[in-house]
Protein backbone atom coordinates (compact mmCIF):
# COMPACT_ATOMS: atom_id res chain seq x y z
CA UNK A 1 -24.65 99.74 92.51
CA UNK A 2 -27.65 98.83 89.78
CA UNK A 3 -26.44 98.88 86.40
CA UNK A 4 -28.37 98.38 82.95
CA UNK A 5 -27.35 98.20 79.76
CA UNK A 6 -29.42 98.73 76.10
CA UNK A 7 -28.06 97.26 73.36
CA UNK A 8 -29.59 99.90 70.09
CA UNK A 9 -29.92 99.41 66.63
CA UNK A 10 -29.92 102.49 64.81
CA UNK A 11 -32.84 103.67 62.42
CA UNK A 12 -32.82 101.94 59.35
CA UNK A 13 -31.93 104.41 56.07
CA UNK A 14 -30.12 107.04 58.80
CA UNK A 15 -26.47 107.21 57.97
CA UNK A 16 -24.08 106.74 60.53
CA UNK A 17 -23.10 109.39 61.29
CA UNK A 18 -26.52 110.74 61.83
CA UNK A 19 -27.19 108.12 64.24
CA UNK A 20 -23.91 108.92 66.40
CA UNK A 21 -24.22 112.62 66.04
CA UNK A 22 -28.17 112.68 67.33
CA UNK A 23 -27.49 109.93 70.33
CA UNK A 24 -24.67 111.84 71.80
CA UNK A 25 -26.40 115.57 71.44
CA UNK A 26 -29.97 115.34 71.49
CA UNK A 27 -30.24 111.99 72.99
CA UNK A 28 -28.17 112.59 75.40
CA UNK A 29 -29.05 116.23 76.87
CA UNK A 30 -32.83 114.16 77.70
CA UNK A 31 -31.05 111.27 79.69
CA UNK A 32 -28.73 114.11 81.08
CA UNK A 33 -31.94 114.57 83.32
CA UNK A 34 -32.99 111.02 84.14
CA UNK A 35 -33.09 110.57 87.95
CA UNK A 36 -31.21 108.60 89.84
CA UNK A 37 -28.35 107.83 87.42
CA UNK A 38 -24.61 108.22 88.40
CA UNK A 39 -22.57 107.50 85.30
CA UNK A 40 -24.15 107.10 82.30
CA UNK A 41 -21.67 105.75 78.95
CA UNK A 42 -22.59 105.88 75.36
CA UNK A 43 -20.36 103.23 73.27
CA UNK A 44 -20.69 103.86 69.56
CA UNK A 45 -19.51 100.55 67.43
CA UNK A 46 -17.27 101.73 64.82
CA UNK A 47 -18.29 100.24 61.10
CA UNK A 48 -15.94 97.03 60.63
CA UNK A 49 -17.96 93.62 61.77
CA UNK A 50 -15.42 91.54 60.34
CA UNK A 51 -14.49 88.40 62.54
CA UNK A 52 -15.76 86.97 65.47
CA UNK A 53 -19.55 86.49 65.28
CA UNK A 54 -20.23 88.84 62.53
CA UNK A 55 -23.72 89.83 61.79
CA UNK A 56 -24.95 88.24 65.70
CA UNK A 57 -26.39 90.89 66.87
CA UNK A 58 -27.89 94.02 65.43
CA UNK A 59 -26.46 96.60 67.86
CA UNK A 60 -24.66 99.80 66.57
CA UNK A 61 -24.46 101.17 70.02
CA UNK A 62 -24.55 100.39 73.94
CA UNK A 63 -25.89 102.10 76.76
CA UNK A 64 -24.33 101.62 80.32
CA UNK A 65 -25.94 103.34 83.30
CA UNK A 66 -25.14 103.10 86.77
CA UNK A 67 -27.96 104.16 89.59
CA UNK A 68 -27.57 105.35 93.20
CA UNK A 69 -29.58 102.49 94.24
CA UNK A 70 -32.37 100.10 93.29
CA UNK A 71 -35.32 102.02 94.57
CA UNK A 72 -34.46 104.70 91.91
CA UNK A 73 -33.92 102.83 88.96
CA UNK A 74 -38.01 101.99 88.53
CA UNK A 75 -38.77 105.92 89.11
CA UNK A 76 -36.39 106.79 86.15
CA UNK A 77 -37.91 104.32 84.39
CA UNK A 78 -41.18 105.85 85.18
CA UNK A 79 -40.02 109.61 84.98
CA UNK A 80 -41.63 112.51 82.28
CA UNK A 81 -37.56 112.48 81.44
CA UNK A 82 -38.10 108.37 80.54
CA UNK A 83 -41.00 109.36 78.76
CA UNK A 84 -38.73 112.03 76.34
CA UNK A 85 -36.55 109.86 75.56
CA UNK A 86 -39.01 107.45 74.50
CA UNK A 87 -40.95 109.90 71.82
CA UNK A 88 -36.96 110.92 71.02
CA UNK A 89 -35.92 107.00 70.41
CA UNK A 90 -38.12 106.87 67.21
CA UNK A 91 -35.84 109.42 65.72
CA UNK A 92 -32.73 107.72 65.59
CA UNK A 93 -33.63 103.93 66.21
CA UNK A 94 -35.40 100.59 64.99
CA UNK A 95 -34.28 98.91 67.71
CA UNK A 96 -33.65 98.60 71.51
CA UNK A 97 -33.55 95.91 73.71
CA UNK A 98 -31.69 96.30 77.55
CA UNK A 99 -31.55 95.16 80.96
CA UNK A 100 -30.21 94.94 84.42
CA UNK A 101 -26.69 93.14 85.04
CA UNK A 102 -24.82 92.20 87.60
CA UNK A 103 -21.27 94.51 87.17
CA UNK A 104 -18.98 96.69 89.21
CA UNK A 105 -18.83 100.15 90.29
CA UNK A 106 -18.00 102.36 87.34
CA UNK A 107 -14.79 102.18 85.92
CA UNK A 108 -12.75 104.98 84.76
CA UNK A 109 -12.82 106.56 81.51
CA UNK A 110 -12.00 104.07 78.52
CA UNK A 111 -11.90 106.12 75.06
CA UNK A 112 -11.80 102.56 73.04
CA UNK A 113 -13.16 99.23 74.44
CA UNK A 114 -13.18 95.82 72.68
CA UNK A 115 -16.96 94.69 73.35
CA UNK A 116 -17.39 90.38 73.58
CA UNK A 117 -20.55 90.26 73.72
CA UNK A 118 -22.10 86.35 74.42
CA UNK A 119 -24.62 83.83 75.43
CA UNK A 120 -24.23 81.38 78.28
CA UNK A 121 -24.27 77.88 76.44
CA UNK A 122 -26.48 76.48 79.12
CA UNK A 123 -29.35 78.63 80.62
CA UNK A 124 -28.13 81.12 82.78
CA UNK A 125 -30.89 80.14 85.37
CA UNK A 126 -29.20 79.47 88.83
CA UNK A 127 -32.54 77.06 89.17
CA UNK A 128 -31.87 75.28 86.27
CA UNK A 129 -29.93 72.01 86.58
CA UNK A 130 -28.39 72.21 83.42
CA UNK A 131 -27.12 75.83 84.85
CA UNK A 132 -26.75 74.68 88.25
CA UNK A 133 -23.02 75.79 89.08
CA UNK A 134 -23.30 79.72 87.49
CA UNK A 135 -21.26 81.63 90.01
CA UNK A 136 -18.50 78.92 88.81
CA UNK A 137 -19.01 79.69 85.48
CA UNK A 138 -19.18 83.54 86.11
CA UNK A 139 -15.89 83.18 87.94
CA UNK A 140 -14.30 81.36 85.41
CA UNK A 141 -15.24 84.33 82.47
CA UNK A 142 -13.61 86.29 85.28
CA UNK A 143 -10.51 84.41 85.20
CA UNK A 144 -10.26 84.34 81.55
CA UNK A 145 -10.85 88.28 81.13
CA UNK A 146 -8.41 89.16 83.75
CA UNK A 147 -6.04 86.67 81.74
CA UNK A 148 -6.56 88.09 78.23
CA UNK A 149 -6.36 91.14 79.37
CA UNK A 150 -3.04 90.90 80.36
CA UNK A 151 -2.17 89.80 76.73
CA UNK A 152 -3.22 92.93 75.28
CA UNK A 153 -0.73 95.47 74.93
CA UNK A 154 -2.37 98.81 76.49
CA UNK A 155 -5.37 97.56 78.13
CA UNK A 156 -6.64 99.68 80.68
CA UNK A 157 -8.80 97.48 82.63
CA UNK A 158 -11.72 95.07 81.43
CA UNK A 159 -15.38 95.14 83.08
CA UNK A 160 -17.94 92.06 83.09
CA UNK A 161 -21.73 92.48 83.17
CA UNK A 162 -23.87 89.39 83.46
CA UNK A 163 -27.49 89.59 82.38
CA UNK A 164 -29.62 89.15 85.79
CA UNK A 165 -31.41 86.36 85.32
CA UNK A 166 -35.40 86.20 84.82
CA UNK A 167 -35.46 89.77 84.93
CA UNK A 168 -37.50 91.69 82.92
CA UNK A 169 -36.35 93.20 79.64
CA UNK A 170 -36.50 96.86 78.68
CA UNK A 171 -38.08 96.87 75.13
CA UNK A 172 -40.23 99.23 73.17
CA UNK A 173 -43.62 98.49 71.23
CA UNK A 174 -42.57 100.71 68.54
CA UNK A 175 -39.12 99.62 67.79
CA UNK A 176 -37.62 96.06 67.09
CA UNK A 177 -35.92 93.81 70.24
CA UNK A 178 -33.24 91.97 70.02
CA UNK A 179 -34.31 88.01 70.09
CA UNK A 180 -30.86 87.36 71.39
CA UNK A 181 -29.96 89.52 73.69
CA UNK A 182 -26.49 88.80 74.66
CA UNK A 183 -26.62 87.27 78.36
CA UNK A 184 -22.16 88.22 79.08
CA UNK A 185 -20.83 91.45 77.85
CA UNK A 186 -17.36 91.84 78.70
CA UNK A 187 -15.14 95.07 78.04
CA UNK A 188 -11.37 95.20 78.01
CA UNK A 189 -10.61 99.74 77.52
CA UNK A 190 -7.83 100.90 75.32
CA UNK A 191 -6.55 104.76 75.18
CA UNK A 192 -6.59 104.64 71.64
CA UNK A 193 -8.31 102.89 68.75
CA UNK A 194 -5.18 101.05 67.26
CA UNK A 195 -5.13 99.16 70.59
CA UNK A 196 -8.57 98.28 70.36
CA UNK A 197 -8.48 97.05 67.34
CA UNK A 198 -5.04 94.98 67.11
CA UNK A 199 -6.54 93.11 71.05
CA UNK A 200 -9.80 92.48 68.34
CA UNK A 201 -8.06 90.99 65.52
CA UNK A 202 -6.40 88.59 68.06
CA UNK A 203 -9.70 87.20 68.33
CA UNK A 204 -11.28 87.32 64.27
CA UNK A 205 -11.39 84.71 61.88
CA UNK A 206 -8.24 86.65 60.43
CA UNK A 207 -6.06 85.26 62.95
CA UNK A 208 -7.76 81.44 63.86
CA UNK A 209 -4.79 80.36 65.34
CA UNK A 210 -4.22 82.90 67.99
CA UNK A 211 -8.70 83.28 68.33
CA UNK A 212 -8.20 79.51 69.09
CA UNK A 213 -6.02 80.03 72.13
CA UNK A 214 -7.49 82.84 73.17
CA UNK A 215 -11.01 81.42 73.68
CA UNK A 216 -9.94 78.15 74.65
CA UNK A 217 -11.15 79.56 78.22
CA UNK A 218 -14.66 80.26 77.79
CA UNK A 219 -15.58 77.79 74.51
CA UNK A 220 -17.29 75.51 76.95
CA UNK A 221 -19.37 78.61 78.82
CA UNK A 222 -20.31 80.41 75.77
CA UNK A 223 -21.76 80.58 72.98
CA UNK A 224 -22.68 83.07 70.59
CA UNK A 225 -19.30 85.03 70.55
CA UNK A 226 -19.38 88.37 69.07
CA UNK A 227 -16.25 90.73 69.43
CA UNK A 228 -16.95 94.64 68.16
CA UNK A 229 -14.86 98.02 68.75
CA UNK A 230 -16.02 100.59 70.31
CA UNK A 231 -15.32 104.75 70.87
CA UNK A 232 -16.86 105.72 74.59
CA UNK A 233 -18.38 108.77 75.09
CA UNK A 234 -18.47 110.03 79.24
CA UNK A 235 -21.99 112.01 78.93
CA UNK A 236 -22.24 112.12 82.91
C-alpha cells in the first residue's frame, strides 16, 4: 500500500496553537476529499525539542497518508482537491517538504508516538557502493525498533518508513523545503503522553548513559538522530 509522508513547518509569527487548530479543521476537511487516500494521520509535535538532535529539522508537524494503490496517488496529486490545499498551505505554513516511503499497512490508532526521525550515514542508494547492502541495513533498524520497543513501558507498536530512494520530492515554490529531509522515520505509539515522553527522555542528552545503550544499534546506520513527541490525530 503507497504511503507518503510531509514533514511541515508551520508559518512563521502564527502561534501554535493557531497552526494546530487550522491543520486539523480547515486543513483537514480539504484533504478529507483527496482521492484515493485510505488513512490519512496528522502528528502535531508538542513544544519541548530538548535532547536528541535538537533544532535538526524544522518540522512542527507530519503528514502520513496511505493510498489504495499507486495509480491513484499521481491523480490526487493532480486533483482540484490537491490544488485547495495548496492555495490553503500558505495560510498556516513556511514550509513543506514530503515523499513516498517504503512502510506497512496502517497501524492502529496511536494517541502519542515518539518520532526518530534520521539520515542513512551512507547514501541510501541501493546502486551506490558505499550503500550497497541497504535491505541489511533496513533490517537491522528493524531489529533495533522491535528491540527498543520492548524497553518501553506501554508501547503500542512502532512503524518504520524508509524514504524511497531517487524519488521525487513533494515541495512547494512558495514555501521553504527541508534541505535535509530525514531519509528513516521510525514511530514507537503510546496511549498517553507520559509514556511518550519518559520512552523520549531515555534517548536525550538528559539521560547519556541510557541514550548510549539505546542507540548503540543504529550509531553505525544513522546519522542525523532527531527524537520528538508527538499527539496523533485519526482525520480518516
Amino acid at each position: 500500500m503507497p504511503k507518503r509522508i510531509t514533514y511541515l513547518e508551520k508559518r512563521d509569527g502564527l502561534a501554535r496553537e493557531a497552526f494546530r487548530a487550522h491543520w486539523s479543521n480547515t486543513h483537514a476537511e480539504i484533504a478529507r476529499a483527496l482521492p484515493g487516500v485510505t488513512d490519512y494521520r496528522q502528528n502535531y509535535l508538542l513544544e519541548s525539542e530538548l535532547g536528541l538532535g535538537a533544532g535538526l529539522y524544522r518540522v512542527d508537524g507530519i503528514v502520513e497518508l496511505w493510498f489504495t494503490d499507486d495509480d491513484v496517488v499521481q491523480a490526487g496529486c493532480d486533483s482540484a482537491v490537491a490544488d485547495r490545499l495548496i492555495v490553503d498551505e500558505q495560510e498556516f505554513l513556511s514550509g513543506l517538504t514530503g515523499g513516498p516511503v517504503n512502510a506497512g499497512t496502517p497501524h492502529p490508532a496511536w494517541p502519542f508516538k515518539l518520532w526518530v526521525l534520521a539520515r542513512w550515514r551512507n547514501a541510501a542508494d541501493a546502486d551506490d557502493p558505499a550503500h550497497a547492502n541497504v535491505e541489511a541495513d533496513v533490517a537491522a533498524v528493524e531489529r533495533w525498533a522491535d528491540q527498543l520497543s520492548g524497553t518501553f513501558d506501554g508501547a503500542l507498536g512502532w512503524g518504520l518508513n524508509v524514504l524511497v530512494p531517487g524519488a521525487d520530492l513533494l515541495v512547494r515554490a512558495a514555501l521553504r523545503r527541508e534541505d535535509q529531509i530525514p531519509e528513516v522515520a521510525i514511530s514507537f505509539g503510546f496511549a498517553d503522553e507520559a509514556a511518550a515522553r519518559t520512552a523520549a527522555a531515555a534517548l536525550t542528552d538528559h539521560q547519556p548513559d541510557q541514550a548510549a545503550g539505546h542507540l548503540d544499534g543504529v550509531r553505525h546506520l544513522l546519522t542525523g538522530l532527531y527524537a520528538r513527541v508527538a499527539e496523533e490525530l485519526v482525520i480518516i
